[in-house]
Protein backbone atom coordinates (compact mmCIF):
# COMPACT_ATOMS: atom_id res chain seq x y z
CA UNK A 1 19.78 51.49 12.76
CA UNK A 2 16.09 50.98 12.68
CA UNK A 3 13.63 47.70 13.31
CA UNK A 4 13.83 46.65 9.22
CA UNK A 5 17.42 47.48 8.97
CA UNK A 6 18.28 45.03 11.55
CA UNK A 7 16.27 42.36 11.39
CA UNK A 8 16.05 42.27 7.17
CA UNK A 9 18.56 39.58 7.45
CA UNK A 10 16.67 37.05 9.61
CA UNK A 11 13.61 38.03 7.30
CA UNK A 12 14.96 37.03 4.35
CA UNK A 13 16.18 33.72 6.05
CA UNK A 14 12.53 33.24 7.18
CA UNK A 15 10.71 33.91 3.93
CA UNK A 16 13.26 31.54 1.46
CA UNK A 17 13.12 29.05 4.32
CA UNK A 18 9.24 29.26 4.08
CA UNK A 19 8.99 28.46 0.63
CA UNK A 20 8.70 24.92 1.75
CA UNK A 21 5.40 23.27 3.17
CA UNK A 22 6.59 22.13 6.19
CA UNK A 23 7.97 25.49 7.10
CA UNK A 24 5.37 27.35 6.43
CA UNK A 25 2.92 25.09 8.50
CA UNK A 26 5.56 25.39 11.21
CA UNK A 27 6.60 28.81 11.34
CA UNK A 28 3.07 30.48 10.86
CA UNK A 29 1.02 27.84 13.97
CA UNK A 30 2.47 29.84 16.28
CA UNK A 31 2.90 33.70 15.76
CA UNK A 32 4.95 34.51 19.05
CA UNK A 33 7.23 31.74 18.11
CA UNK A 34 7.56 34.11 14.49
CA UNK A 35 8.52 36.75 16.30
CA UNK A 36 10.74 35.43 19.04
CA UNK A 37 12.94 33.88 15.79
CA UNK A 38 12.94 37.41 14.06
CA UNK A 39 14.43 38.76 17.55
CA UNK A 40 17.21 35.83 17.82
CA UNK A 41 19.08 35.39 15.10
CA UNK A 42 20.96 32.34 16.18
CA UNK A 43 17.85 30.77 17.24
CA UNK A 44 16.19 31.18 13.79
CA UNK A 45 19.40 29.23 12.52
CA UNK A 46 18.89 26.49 14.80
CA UNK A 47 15.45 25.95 13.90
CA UNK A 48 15.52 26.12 10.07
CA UNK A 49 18.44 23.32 10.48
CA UNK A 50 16.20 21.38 12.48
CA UNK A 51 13.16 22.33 10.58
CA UNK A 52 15.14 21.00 7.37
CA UNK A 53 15.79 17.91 8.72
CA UNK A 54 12.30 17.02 10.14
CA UNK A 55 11.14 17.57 6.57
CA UNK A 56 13.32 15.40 5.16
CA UNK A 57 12.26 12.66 7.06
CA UNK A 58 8.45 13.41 6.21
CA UNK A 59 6.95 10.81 3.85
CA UNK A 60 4.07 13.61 1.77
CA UNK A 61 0.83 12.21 1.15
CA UNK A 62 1.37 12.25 -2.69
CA UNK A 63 4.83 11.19 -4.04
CA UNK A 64 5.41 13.70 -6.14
CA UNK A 65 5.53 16.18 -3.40
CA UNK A 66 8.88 14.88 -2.71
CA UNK A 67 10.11 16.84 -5.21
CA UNK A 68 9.86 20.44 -6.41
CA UNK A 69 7.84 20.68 -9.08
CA UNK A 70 5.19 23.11 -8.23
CA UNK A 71 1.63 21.69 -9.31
CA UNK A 72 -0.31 25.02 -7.51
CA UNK A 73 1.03 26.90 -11.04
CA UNK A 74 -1.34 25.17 -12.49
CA UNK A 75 -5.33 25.95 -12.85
CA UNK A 76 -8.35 23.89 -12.09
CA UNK A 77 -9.19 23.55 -15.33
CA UNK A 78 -5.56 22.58 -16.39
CA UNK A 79 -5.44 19.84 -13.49
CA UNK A 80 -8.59 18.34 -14.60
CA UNK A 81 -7.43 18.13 -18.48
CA UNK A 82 -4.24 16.50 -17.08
CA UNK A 83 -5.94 13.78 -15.45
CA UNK A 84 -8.69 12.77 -17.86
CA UNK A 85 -5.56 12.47 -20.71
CA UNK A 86 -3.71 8.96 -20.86
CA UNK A 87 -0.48 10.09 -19.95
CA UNK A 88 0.29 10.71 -16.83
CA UNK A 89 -3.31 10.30 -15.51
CA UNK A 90 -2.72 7.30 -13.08
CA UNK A 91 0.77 6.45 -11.37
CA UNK A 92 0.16 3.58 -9.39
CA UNK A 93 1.96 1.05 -11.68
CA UNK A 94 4.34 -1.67 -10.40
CA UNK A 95 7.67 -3.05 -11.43
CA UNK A 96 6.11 -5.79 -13.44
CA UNK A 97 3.70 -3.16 -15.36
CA UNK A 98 6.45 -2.00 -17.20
CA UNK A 99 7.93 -5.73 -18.05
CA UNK A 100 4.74 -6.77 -19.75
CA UNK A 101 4.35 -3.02 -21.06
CA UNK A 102 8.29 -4.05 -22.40
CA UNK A 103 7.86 -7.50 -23.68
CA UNK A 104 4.26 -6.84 -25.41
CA UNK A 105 6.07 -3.55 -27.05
CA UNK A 106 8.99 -5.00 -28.65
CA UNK A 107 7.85 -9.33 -29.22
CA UNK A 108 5.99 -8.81 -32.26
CA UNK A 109 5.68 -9.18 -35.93
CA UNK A 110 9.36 -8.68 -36.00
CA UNK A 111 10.38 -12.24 -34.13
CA UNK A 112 8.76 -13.98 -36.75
CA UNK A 113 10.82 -12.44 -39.96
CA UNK A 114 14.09 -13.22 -38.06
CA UNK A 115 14.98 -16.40 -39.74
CA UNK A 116 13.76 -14.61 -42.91
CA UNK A 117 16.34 -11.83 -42.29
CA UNK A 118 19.00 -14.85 -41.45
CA UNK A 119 18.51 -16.22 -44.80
CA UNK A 120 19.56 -13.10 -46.23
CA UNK A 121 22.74 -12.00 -43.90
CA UNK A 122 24.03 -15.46 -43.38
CA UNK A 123 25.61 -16.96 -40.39
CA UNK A 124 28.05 -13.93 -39.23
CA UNK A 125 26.61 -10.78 -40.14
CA UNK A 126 23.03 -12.70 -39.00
CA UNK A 127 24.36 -13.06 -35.58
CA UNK A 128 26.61 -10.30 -35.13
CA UNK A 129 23.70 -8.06 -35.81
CA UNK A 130 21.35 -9.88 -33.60
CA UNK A 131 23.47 -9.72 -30.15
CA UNK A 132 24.80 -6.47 -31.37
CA UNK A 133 20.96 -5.08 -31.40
CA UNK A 134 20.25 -6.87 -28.43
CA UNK A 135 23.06 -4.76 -26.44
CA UNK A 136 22.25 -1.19 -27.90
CA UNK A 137 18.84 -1.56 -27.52
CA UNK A 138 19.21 -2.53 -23.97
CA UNK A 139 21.42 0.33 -23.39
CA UNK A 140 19.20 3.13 -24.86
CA UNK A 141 16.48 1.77 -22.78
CA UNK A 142 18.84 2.35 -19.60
CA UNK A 143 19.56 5.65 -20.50
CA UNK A 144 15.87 6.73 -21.25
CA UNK A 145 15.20 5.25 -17.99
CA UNK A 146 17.71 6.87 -16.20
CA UNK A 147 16.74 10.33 -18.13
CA UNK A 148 12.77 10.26 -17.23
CA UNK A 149 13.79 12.34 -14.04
CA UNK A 150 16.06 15.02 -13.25
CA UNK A 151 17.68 15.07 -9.48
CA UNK A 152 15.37 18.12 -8.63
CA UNK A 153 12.44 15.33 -9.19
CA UNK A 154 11.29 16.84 -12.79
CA UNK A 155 9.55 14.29 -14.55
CA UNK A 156 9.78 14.52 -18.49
CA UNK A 157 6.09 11.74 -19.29
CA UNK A 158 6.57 11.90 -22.75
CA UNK A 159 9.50 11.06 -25.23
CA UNK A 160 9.09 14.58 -26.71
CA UNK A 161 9.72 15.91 -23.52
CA UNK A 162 12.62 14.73 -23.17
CA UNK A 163 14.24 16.35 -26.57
CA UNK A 164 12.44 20.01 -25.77
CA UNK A 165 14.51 19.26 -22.38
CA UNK A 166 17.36 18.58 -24.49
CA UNK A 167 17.24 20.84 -27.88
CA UNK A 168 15.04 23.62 -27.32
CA UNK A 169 11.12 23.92 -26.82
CA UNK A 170 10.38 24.06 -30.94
CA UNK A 171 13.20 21.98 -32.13
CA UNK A 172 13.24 18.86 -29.42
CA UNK A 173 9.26 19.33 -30.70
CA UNK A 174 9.80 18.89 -33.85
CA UNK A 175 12.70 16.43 -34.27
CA UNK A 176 11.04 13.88 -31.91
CA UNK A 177 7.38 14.03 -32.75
CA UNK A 178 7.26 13.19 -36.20
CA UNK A 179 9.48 10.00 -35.87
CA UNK A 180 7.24 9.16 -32.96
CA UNK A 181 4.40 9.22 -34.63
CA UNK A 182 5.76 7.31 -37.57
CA UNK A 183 7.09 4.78 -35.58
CA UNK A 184 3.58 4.29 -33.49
CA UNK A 185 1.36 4.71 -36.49
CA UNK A 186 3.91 2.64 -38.69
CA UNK A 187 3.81 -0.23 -36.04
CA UNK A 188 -0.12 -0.44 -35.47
CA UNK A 189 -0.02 -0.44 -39.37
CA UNK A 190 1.76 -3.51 -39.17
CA UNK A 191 0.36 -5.16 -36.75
CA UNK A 192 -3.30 -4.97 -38.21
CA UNK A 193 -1.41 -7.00 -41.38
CA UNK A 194 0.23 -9.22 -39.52
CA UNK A 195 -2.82 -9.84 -37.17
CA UNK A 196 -4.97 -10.43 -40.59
CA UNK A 197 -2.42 -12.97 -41.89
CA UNK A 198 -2.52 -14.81 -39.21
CA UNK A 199 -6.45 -15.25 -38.74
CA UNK A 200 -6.21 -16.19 -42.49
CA UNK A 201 -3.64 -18.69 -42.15
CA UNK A 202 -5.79 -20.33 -38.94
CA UNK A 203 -8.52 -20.49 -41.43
CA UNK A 204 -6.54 -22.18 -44.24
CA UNK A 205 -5.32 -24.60 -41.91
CA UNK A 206 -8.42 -25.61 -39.64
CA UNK A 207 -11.19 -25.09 -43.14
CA UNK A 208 -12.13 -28.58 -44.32
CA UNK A 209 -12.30 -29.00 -48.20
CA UNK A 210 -14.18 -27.71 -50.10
CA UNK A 211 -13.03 -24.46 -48.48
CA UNK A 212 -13.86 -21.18 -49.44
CA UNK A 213 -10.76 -18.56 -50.06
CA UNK A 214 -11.41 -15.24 -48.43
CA UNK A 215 -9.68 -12.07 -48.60
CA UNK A 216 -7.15 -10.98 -46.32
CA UNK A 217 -9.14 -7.64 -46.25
CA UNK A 218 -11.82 -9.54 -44.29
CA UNK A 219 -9.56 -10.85 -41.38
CA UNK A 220 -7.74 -7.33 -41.13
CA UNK A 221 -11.18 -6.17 -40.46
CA UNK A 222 -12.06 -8.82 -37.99
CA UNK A 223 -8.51 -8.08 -36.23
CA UNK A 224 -9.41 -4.18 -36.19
CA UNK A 225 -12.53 -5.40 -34.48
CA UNK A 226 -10.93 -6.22 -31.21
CA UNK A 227 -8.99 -2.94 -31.11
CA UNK A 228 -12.09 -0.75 -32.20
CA UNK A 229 -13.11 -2.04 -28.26
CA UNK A 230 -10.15 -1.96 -26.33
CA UNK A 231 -8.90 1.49 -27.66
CA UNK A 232 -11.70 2.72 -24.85
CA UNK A 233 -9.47 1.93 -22.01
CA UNK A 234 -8.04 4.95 -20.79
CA UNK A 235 -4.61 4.74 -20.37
CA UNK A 236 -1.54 2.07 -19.37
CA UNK A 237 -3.06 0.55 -16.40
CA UNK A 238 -5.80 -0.25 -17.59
CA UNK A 239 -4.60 -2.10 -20.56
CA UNK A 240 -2.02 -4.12 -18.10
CA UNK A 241 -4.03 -7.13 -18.17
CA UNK A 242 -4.27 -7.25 -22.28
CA UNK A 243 -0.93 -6.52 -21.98
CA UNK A 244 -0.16 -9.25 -19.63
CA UNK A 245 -1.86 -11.81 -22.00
CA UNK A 246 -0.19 -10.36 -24.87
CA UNK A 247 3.51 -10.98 -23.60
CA UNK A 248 2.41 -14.49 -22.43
CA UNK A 249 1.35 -15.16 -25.85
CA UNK A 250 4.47 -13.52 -27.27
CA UNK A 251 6.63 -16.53 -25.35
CA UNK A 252 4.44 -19.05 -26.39
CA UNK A 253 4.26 -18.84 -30.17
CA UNK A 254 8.09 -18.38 -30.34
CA UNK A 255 8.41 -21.50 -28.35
CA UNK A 256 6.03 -23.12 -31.06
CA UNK A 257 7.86 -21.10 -33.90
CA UNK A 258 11.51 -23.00 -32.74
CA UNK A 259 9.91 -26.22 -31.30
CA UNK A 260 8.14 -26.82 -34.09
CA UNK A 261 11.00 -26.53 -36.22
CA UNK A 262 13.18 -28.99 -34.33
CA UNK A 263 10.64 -31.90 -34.13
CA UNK A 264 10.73 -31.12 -37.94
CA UNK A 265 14.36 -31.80 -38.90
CA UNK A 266 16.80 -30.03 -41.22
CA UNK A 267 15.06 -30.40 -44.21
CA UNK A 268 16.93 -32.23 -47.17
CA UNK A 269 19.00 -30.23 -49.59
CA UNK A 270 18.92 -27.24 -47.13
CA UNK A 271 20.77 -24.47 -48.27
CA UNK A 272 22.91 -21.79 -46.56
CA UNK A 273 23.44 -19.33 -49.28
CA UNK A 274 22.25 -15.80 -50.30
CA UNK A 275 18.79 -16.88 -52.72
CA UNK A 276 19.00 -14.19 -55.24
CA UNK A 277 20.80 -14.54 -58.56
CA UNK A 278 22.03 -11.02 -58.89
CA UNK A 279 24.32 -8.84 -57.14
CA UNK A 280 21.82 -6.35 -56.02
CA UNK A 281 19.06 -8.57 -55.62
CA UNK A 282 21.66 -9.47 -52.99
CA UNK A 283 22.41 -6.28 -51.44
CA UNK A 284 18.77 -5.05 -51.67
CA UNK A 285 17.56 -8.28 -49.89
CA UNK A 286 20.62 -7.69 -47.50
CA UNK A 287 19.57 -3.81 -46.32
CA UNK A 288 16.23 -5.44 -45.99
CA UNK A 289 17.24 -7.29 -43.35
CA UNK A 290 18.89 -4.69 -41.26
CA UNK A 291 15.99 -3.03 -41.26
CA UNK A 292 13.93 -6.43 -40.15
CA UNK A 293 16.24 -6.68 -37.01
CA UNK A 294 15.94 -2.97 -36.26
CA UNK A 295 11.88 -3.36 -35.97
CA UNK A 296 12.77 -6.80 -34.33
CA UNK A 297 14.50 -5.15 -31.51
CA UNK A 298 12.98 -1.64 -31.37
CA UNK A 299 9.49 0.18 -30.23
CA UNK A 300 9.89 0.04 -26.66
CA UNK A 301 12.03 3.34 -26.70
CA UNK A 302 8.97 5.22 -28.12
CA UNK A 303 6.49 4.04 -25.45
CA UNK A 304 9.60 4.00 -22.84
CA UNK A 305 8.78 7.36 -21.28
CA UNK A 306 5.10 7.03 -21.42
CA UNK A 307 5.15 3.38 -19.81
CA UNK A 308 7.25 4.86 -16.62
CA UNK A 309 5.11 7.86 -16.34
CA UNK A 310 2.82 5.72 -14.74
CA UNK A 311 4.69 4.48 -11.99
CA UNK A 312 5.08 6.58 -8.53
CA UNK A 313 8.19 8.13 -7.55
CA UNK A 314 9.92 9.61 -4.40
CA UNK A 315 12.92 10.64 -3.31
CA UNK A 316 14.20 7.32 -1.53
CA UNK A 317 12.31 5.07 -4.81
CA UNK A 318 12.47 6.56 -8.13
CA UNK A 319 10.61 5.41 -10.74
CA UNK A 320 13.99 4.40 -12.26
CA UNK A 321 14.25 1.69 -10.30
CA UNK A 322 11.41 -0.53 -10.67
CA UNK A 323 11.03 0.32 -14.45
CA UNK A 324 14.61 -0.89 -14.65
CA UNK A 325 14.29 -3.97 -13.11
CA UNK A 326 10.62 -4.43 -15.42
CA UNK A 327 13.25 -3.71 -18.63
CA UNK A 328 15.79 -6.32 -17.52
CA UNK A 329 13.36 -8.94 -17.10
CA UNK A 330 11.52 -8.46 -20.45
CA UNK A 331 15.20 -8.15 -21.95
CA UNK A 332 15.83 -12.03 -20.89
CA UNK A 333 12.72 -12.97 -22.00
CA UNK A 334 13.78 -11.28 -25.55
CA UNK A 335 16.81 -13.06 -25.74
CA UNK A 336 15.28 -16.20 -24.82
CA UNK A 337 12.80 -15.80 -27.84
CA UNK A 338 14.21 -14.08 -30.44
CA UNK A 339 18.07 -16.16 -30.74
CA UNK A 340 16.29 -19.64 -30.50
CA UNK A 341 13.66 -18.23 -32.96
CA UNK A 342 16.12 -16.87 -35.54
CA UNK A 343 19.20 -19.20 -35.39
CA UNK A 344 17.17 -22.31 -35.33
CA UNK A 345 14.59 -21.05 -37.86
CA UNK A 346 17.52 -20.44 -40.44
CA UNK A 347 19.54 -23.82 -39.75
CA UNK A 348 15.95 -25.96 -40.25
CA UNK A 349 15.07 -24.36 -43.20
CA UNK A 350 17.66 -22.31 -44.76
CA UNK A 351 17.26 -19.80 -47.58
CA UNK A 352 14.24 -21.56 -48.52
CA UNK A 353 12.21 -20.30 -44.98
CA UNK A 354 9.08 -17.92 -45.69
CA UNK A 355 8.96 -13.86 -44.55
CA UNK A 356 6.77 -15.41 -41.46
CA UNK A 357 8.23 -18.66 -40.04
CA UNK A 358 4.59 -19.85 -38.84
CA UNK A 359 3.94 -20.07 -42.80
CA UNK A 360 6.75 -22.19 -43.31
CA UNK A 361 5.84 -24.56 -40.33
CA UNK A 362 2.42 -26.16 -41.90
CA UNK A 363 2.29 -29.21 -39.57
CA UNK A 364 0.97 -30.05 -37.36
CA UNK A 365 -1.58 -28.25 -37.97
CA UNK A 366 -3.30 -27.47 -34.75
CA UNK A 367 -0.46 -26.43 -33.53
CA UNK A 368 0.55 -24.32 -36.05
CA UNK A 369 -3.30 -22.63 -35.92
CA UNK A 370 -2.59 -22.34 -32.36
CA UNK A 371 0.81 -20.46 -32.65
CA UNK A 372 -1.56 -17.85 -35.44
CA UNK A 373 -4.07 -17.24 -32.49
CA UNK A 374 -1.41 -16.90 -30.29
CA UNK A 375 0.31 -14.40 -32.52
CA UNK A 376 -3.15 -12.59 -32.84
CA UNK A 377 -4.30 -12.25 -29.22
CA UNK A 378 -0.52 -10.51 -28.54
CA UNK A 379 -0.58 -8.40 -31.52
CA UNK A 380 -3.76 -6.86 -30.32
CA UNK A 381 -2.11 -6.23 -26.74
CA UNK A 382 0.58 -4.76 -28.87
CA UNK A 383 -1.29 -2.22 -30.95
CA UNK A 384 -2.92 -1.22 -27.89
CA UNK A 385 0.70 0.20 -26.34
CA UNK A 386 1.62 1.80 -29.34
CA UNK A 387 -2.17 2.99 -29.82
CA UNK A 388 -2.07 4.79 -26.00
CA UNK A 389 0.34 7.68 -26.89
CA UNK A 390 -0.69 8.36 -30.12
CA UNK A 391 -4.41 8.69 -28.27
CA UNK A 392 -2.38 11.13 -25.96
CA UNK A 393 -1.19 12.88 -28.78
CA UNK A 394 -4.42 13.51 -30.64
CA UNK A 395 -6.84 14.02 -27.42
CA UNK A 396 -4.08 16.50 -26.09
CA UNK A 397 -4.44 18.71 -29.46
CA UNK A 398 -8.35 18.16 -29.41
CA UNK A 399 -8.38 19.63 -25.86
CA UNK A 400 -5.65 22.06 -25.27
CA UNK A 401 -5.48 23.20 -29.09
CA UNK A 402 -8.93 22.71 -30.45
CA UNK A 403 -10.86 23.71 -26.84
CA UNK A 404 -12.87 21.03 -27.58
CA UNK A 405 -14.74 19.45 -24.03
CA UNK A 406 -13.19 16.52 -22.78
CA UNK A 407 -15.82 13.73 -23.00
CA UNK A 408 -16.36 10.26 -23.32
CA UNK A 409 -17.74 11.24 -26.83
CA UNK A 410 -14.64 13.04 -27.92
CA UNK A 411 -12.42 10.25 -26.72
CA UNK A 412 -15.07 7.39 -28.53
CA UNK A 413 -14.82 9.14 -31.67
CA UNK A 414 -10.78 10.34 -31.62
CA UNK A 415 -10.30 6.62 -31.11
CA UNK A 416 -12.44 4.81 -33.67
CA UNK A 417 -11.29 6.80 -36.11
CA UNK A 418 -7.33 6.47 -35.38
CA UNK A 419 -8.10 2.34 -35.77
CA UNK A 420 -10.48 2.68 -38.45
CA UNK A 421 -7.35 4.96 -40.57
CA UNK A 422 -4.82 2.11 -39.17
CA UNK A 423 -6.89 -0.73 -40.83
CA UNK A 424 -7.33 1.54 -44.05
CA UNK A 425 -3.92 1.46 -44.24
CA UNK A 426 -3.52 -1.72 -43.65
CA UNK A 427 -6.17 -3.34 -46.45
CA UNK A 428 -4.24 -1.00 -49.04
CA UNK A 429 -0.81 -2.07 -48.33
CA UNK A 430 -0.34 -5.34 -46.86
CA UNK A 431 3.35 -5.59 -48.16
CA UNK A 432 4.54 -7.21 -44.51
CA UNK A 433 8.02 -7.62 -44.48
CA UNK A 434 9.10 -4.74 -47.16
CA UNK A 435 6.86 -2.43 -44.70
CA UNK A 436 8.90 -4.26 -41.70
CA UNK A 437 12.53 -2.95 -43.52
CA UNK A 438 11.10 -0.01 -44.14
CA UNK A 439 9.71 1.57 -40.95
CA UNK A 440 12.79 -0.56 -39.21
CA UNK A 441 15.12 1.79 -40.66
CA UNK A 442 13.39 4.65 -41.56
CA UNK A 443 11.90 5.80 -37.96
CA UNK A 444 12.75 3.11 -35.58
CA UNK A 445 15.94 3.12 -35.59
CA UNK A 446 16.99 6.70 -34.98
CA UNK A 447 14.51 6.75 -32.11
CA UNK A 448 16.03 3.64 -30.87
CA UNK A 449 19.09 3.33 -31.85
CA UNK A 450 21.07 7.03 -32.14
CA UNK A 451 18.77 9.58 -30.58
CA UNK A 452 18.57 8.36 -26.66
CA UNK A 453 22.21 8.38 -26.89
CA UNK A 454 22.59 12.03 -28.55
CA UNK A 455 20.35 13.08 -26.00
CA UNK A 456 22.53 11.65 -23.36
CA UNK A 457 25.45 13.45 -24.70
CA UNK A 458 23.32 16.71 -24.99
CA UNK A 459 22.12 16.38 -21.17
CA UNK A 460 25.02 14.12 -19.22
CA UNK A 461 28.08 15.85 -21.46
CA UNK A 462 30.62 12.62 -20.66
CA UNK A 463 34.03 13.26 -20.97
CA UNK A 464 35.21 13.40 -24.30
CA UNK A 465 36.93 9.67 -25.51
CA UNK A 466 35.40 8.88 -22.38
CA UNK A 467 34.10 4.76 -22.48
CA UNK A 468 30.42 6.59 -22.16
CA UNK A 469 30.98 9.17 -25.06
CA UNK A 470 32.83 6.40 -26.79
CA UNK A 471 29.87 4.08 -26.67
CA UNK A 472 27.14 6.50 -27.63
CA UNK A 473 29.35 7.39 -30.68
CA UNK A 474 29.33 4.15 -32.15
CA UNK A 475 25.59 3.17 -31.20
CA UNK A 476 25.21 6.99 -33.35
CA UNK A 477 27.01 5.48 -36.27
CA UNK A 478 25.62 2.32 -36.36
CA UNK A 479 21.92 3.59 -36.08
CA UNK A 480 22.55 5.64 -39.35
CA UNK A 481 23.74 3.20 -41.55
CA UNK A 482 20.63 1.64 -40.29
CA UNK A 483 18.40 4.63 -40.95
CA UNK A 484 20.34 4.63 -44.53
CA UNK A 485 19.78 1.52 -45.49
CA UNK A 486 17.11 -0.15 -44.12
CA UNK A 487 14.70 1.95 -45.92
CA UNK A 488 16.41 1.11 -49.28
CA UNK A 489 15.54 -2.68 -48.93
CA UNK A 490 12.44 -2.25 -47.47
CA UNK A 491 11.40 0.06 -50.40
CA UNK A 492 12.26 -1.82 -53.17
CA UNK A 493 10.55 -4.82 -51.65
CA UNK A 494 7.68 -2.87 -51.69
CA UNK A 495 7.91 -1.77 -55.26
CA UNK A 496 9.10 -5.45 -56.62
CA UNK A 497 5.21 -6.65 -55.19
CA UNK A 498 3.31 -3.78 -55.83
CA UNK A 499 4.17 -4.03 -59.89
CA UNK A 500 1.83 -7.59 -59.87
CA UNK A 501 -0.53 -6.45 -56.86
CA UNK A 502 -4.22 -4.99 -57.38
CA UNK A 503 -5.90 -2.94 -54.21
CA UNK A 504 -8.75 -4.45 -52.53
CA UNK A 505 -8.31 -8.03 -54.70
């Protein structure tokens, strides 16, 4: 038996073993120590076990080198692309980054249509459906959470990700990017007429006679304003402090929105009952409304992955944790707004409350201008979290697809133009709470509702009639008949204003 024939064993030990940085650093300081462990096979055991042990007890520099995901594969060129895009170019975020990130992303527009929807579902199906949300919602957030990393410390930034990791490279692509995108592009679409009506409805309350109507064209453009200049910030953490005034803003004018409402009184002759006349007026008006509380209650699933992509994670704290404890705390704060906001909102008023409960409430009327401003500053916090991965999305084409130089140019002029298409949009079809049903159903809620959980039965494969494959079943169900039927409502709402509306009047 020769030198190779004998010793191949305790070669192979030593090469797999070196595969790992702290190996290699220790086995190749000290050559005679190399060779003395090639001649001794028991000693080479010995010292990989306590080689192996020392390591894990290291704390690496950067916390991603916890884990084995092998950023030398990459090139120069590629690490410098990655870190000028918005996702995951910074991970330094805390616990309470990704609770403002949370309540910004899903306190909007849709708080403010709740008693709206109430007036059309009535007392039961209105509340069932609002705690029901509440619960699902909650729960695909946990399991997108718990998803973002595998145990082997792969990290999966962006929602997309995730379903290539779960249905293939081309058709996780896309079945998730599209319904992203419409969900992101849908919301900021929103939000720029919902930010508009607000600054007009400040200006019709606070504009002394004689007082000049203006269009709400003008305010959508004086909203877009604001966003033209923060869509320069780069990426999450740097938009933590809009953010941060954005969810405090979110808490106060829902405060205002049920406040108000009680120091006004149940107003006389209040009524309880569905307010159309016809049978599918009724039914119409009552898809509608699913698809109101499904954009109430969803969003933060589609910025979910992005958001914790920006926190640090190792081995003894993963990222899961404090995003987790981030989601729980907005989640309180969601309850605490949205059932005081909807259940109060419908027993004051009734059938007889307005899409937006702020136009309803018209004294007194500083306060109510207040609550507007309130509504806009958070709006524009919210746009900019939706905004960030769509950015992502179109800078990562520019760069990697297009070759085009990353720049502060390219990112100046990929931004202005994404805001500047939002607020065309907006001026041409400012239809707020049919366009509420009908993104609610139509995107948001299969990427809130139904496709976390598919993904967690494509990836965790419970048990069958198991209480976890149980559960994701029925949040699957319900999230199609949302997807069904939300968009019908929504649609015809749409059509019913657009017979008597004129662009640009």
């Amino acid at each position: 038996m020769n030198f190779l024939e004998k010793y191949n064993p305790c070669i192979e030990h030593v090469l797999l073993a070196s595969h790992s940085w702290f190996l290699k650093e220790a086995l190749f300081r000290d050559y005679s120590q190399f060779v003395f462990l090639l001649l001794n096979p028991a000693e080479l055991r010995k010292f990989i076990a306590e080689a192996t042990n020392q390591m894990d007890a290291v704390v690496p520099v950067n916390e991603d080198d916890f884990y084995f995901k092998d950023e030398d594969d990459r090139s120069a060129e590629q690490m410098a692309i990655d870190d000028w895009l918005p996702i995951p170019s910074v991970r330094s975020a805390k616990w309470w980054f990704s609770a403002v990130h949370s309540i910004t992303a899903v306190i909007g527009a849709g708080v403010l249509g709740l008693p709206y929807a109430m007036s059309h579902l009535g007392w039961g199906p209105g509340i069932t459906l609002l705690v029901l949300s509440w619960i699902i919602t909650l729960y695909s957030l946990w399991q997108m959470v718990e998803m973002h990393e595998t145990d082997s410390g792969k990290r999966f930034d962006r929602y997309h990700e995730l379903g290539q990791e779960a249905f293939g490279e081309k058709l996780g692509l896309w079945l998730v990017i599209p319904m992203q995108l419409v969900v992101q592009v849908g919301v900021d679409i929103v939000y720029m007429v919902t930010g508009g009506q607000s600054l007009k409805k400040v200006h019709e309350l606070l504009c002394r006679d004689p007082c000049k109507s203006i269009k709400l064209s003008y305010f959508i453009m004086i909203f877009a304003s604001a966003n033209f200049a923060l869509s320069q910030l780069p990426n999450f953490n740097s938009i933590s402090g809009v953010s941060l005034a954005a969810a405090i803003m979110s808490i106060c004018y829902s405060a205002i929105a049920w406040g108000a409402s009680i120091h006004k009184g149940v107003q006389p002759n209040v009524q309880y009952g569905y307010k159309s006349h016809t049978t599918a007026g009724t039914i119409f008006n009552f898809f509608n409304s699913l698809g109101t509380i499904a954009f109430a209650y969803s969003g933060t699933q589609n910025v979910v992955m992005e958001i914790q992509a920006s926190m640090p994670s190792t081995r003894e704290k993963p990222s899961k944790v404090p995003m987790w404890r981030g989601i729980i705390a907005a989640y309180v704060v969601v309850a605490l707004c949205y059932f005081p906001v909807g259940l109060i909102g419908y027993r004051i008023f009734g059938n007889s409350v307005d899409e937006n409960i702020l136009i309803t409430l018209k004294k007194p009327k500083w306060l109510i201008a207040a609550a507007n401003m309130f509504v806009v500053v958070h709006l524009i916090g919210s746009y900019q979290v939706y905004a960030i991965p769509v950015y992502d999305f179109i800078e990562t084409g520019l760069v990697k697809k297009l070759k085009f130089r990353q720049s502060w140019c390219l990112r100046f002029v990929s931004r202005n133009t994404y805001v500047a298409f939002t607020m065309f949009m907006a001026i041409t079809f400012p239809f707020f709470n049919g366009l509420l049903g009908f993104f609610g159903g139509f995107a948001l809620a299969p990427t809130t509702y139904y496709l976390p959980c598919i993904i967690w039965l494509v990836l965790k494969k419970p048990r069958k009639f198991s209480p976890s494959w149980l559960a994701n079943w029925l949040c699957v169900m319900f999230g199609v008949v949302l997807t069904i039927v939300g968009p019908m409502g929504g649609l015809r709402q749409i059509i019913v204003k657009a017979k008597t509306y004129k662009f640009y009047d």
